[in-house]
N, C-alpha and C. Protein backbone atom coordinates (compact mmCIF):
# COMPACT_ATOMS: atom_id res chain seq x y z
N UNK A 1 64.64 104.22 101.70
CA UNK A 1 64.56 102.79 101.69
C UNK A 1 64.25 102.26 103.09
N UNK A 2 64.98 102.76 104.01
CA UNK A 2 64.41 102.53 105.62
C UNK A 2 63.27 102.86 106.32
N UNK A 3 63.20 104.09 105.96
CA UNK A 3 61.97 104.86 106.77
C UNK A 3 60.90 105.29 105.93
N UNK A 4 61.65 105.14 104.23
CA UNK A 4 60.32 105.31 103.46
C UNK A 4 59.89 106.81 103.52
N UNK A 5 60.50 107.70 103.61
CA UNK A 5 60.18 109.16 103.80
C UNK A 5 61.07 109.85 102.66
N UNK A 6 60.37 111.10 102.11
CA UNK A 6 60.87 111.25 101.26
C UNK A 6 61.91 112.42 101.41
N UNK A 7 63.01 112.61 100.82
CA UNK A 7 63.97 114.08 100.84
C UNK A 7 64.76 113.86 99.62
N UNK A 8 65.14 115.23 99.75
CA UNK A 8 66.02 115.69 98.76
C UNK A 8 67.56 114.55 98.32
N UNK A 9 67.86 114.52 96.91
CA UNK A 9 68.99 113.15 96.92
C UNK A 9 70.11 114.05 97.41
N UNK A 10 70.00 115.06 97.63
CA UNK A 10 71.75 115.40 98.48
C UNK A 10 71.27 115.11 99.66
N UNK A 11 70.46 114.95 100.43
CA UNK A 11 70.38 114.74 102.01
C UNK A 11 70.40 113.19 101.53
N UNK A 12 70.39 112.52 100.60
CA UNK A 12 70.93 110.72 101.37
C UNK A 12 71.65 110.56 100.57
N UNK A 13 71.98 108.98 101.31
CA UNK A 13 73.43 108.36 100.81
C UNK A 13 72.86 107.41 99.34
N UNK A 14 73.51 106.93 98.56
CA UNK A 14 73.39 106.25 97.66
C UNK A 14 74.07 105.20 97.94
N UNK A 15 73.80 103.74 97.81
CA UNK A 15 74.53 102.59 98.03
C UNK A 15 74.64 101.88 96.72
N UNK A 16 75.46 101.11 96.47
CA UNK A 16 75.77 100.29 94.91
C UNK A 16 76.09 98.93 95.79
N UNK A 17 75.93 97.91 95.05
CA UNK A 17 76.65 96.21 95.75
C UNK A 17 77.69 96.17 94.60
N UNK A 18 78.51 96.03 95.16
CA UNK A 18 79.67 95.53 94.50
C UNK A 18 80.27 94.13 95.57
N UNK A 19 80.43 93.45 94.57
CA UNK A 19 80.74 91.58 94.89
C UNK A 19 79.90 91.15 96.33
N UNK A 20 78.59 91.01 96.33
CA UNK A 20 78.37 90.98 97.23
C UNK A 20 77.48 91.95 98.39
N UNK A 21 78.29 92.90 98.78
CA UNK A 21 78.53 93.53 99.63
C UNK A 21 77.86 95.16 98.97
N UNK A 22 77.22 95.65 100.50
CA UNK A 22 76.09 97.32 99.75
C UNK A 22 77.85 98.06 100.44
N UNK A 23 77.66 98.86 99.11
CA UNK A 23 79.03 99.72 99.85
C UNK A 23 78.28 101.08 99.57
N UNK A 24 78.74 102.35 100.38
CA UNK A 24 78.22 103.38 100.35
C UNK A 24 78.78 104.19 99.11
N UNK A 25 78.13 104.99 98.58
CA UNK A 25 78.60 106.09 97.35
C UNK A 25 78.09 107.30 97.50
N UNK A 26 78.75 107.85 98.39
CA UNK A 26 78.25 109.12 99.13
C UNK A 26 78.83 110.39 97.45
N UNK A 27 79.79 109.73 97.05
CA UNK A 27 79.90 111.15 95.63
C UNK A 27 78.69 110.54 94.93
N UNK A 28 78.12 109.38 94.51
CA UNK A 28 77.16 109.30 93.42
C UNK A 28 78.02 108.82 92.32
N UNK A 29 78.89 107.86 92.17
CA UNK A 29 79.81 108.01 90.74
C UNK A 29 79.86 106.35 90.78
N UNK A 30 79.69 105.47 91.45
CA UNK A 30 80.33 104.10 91.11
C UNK A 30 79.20 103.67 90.13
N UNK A 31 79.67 102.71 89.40
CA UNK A 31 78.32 102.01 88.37
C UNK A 31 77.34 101.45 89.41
N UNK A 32 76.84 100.99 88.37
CA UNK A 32 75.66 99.79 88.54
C UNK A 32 74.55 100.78 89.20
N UNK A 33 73.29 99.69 89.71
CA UNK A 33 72.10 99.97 90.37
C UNK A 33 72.12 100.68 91.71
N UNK A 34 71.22 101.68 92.28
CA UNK A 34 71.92 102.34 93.09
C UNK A 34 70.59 102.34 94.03
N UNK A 35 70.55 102.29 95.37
CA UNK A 35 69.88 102.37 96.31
C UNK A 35 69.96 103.43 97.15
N UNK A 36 68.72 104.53 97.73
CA UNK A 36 69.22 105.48 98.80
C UNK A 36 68.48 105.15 100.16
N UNK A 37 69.75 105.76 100.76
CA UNK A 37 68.97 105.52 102.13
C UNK A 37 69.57 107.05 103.14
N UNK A 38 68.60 107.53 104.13
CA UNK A 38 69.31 108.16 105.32
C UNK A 38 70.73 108.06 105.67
N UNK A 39 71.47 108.65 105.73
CA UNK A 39 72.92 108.32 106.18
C UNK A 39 72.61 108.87 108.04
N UNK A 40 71.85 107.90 108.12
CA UNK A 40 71.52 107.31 109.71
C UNK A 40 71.20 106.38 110.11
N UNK A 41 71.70 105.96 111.37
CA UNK A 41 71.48 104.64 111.78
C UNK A 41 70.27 104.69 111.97
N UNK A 42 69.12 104.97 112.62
CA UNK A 42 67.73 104.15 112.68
C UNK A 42 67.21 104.01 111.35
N UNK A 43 67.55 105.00 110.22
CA UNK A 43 67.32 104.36 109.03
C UNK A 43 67.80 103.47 109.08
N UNK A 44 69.20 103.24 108.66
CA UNK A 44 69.79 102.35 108.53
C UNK A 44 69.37 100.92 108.97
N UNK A 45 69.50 101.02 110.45
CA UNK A 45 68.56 99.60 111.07
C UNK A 45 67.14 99.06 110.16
N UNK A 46 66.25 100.07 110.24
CA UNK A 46 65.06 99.84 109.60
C UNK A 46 64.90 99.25 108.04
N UNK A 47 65.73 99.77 107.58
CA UNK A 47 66.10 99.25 106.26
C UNK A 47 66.94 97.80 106.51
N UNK A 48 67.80 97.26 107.29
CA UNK A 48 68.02 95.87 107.47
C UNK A 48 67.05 95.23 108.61
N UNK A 49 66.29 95.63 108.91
CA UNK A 49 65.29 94.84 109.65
C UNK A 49 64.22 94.32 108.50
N UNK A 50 63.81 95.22 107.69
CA UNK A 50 62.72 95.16 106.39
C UNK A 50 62.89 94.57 105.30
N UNK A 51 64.65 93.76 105.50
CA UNK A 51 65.18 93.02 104.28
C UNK A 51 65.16 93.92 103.14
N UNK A 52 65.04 95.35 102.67
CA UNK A 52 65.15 96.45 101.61
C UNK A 52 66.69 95.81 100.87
N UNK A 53 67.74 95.88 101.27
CA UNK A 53 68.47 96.18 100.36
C UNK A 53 68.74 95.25 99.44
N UNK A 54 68.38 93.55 99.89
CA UNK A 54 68.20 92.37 98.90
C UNK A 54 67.03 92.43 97.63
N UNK A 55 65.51 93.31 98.17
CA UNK A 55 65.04 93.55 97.13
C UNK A 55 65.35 95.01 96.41
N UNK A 56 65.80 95.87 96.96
CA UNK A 56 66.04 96.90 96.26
C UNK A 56 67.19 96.74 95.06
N UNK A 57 67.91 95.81 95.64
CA UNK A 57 69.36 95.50 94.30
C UNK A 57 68.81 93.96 93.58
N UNK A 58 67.42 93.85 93.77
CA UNK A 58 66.99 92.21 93.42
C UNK A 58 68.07 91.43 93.09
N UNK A 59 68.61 91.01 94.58
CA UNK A 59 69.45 90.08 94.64
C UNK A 59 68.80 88.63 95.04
N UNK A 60 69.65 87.84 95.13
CA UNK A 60 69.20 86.60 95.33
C UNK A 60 69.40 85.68 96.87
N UNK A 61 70.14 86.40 97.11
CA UNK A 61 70.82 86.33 98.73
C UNK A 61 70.92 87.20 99.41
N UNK A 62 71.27 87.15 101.03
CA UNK A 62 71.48 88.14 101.75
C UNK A 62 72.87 88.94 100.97
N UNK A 63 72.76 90.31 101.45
CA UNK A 63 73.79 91.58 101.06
C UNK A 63 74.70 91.65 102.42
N UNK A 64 75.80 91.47 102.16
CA UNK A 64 76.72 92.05 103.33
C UNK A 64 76.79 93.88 103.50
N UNK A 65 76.10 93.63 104.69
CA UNK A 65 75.40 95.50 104.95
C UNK A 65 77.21 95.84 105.66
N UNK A 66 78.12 95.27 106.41
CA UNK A 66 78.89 95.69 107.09
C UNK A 66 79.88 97.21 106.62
N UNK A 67 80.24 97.30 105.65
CA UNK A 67 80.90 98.41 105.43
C UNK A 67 79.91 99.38 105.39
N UNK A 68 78.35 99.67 105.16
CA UNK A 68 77.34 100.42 104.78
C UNK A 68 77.24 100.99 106.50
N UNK A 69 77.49 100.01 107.22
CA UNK A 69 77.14 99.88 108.98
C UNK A 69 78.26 100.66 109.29
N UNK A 70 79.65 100.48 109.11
CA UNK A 70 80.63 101.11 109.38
C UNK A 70 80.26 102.69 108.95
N UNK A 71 80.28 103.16 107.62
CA UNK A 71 80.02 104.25 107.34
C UNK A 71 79.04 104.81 107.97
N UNK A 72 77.73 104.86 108.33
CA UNK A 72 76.96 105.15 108.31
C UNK A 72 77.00 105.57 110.89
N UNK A 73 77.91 104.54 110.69
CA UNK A 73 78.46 104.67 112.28
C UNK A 73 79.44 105.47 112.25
N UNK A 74 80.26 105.72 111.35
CA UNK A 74 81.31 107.02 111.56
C UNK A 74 80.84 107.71 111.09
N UNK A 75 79.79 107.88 110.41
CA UNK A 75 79.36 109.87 109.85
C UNK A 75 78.48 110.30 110.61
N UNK A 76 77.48 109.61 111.71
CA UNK A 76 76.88 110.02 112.75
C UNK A 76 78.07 110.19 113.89
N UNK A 77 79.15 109.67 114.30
CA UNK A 77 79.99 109.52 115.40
C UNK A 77 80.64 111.20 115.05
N UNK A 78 80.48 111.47 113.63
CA UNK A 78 81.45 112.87 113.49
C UNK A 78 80.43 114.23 113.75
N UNK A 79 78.96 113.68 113.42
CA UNK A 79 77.84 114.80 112.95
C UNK A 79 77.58 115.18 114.75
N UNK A 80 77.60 114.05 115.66
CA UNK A 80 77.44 114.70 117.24
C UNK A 80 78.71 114.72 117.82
N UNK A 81 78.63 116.10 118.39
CA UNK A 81 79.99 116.92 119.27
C UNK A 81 80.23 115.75 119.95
């Protein structure tokens, strides 16, 4: 969704919106519509710079990315020594 490159669905994260808000679903199990992205930040960035995750969940408003930002900042903070 960020970088637009393609890989395997175990190398990315899956995101769902629930009330609002893209929350991450790194098992793959919550309902609804599901979005993938890099579980990396310059993905990550790139994909909220490109406005992706409002049309990818065709929402109608901005998506609160913050918990997606959190995650996605602690699983790189753990992946470098």
């Amino acid at each position: 969704m960020g970088c637009r490159e393609r890989a395997a669905k175990s190398d990315l994260l899956r995101i769902v919106v629930i009330e609002g808000e893209c929350v991450p679903d790194p098992r793959g199990t919550l309902p609804g519509r599901g979005a993938y992205v890099h579980p990396a930040s310059a993905c990550y960035d790139l994909a909220v710079r490109r406005r992706a995750f409002p049309r990818a969940f065709r929402g109608q408003g901005p998506l609160d990315t913050a918990p997606l930002e959190k995650y996605v900042a602690r699983d790189v903070g753990q992946a470098t020594p």
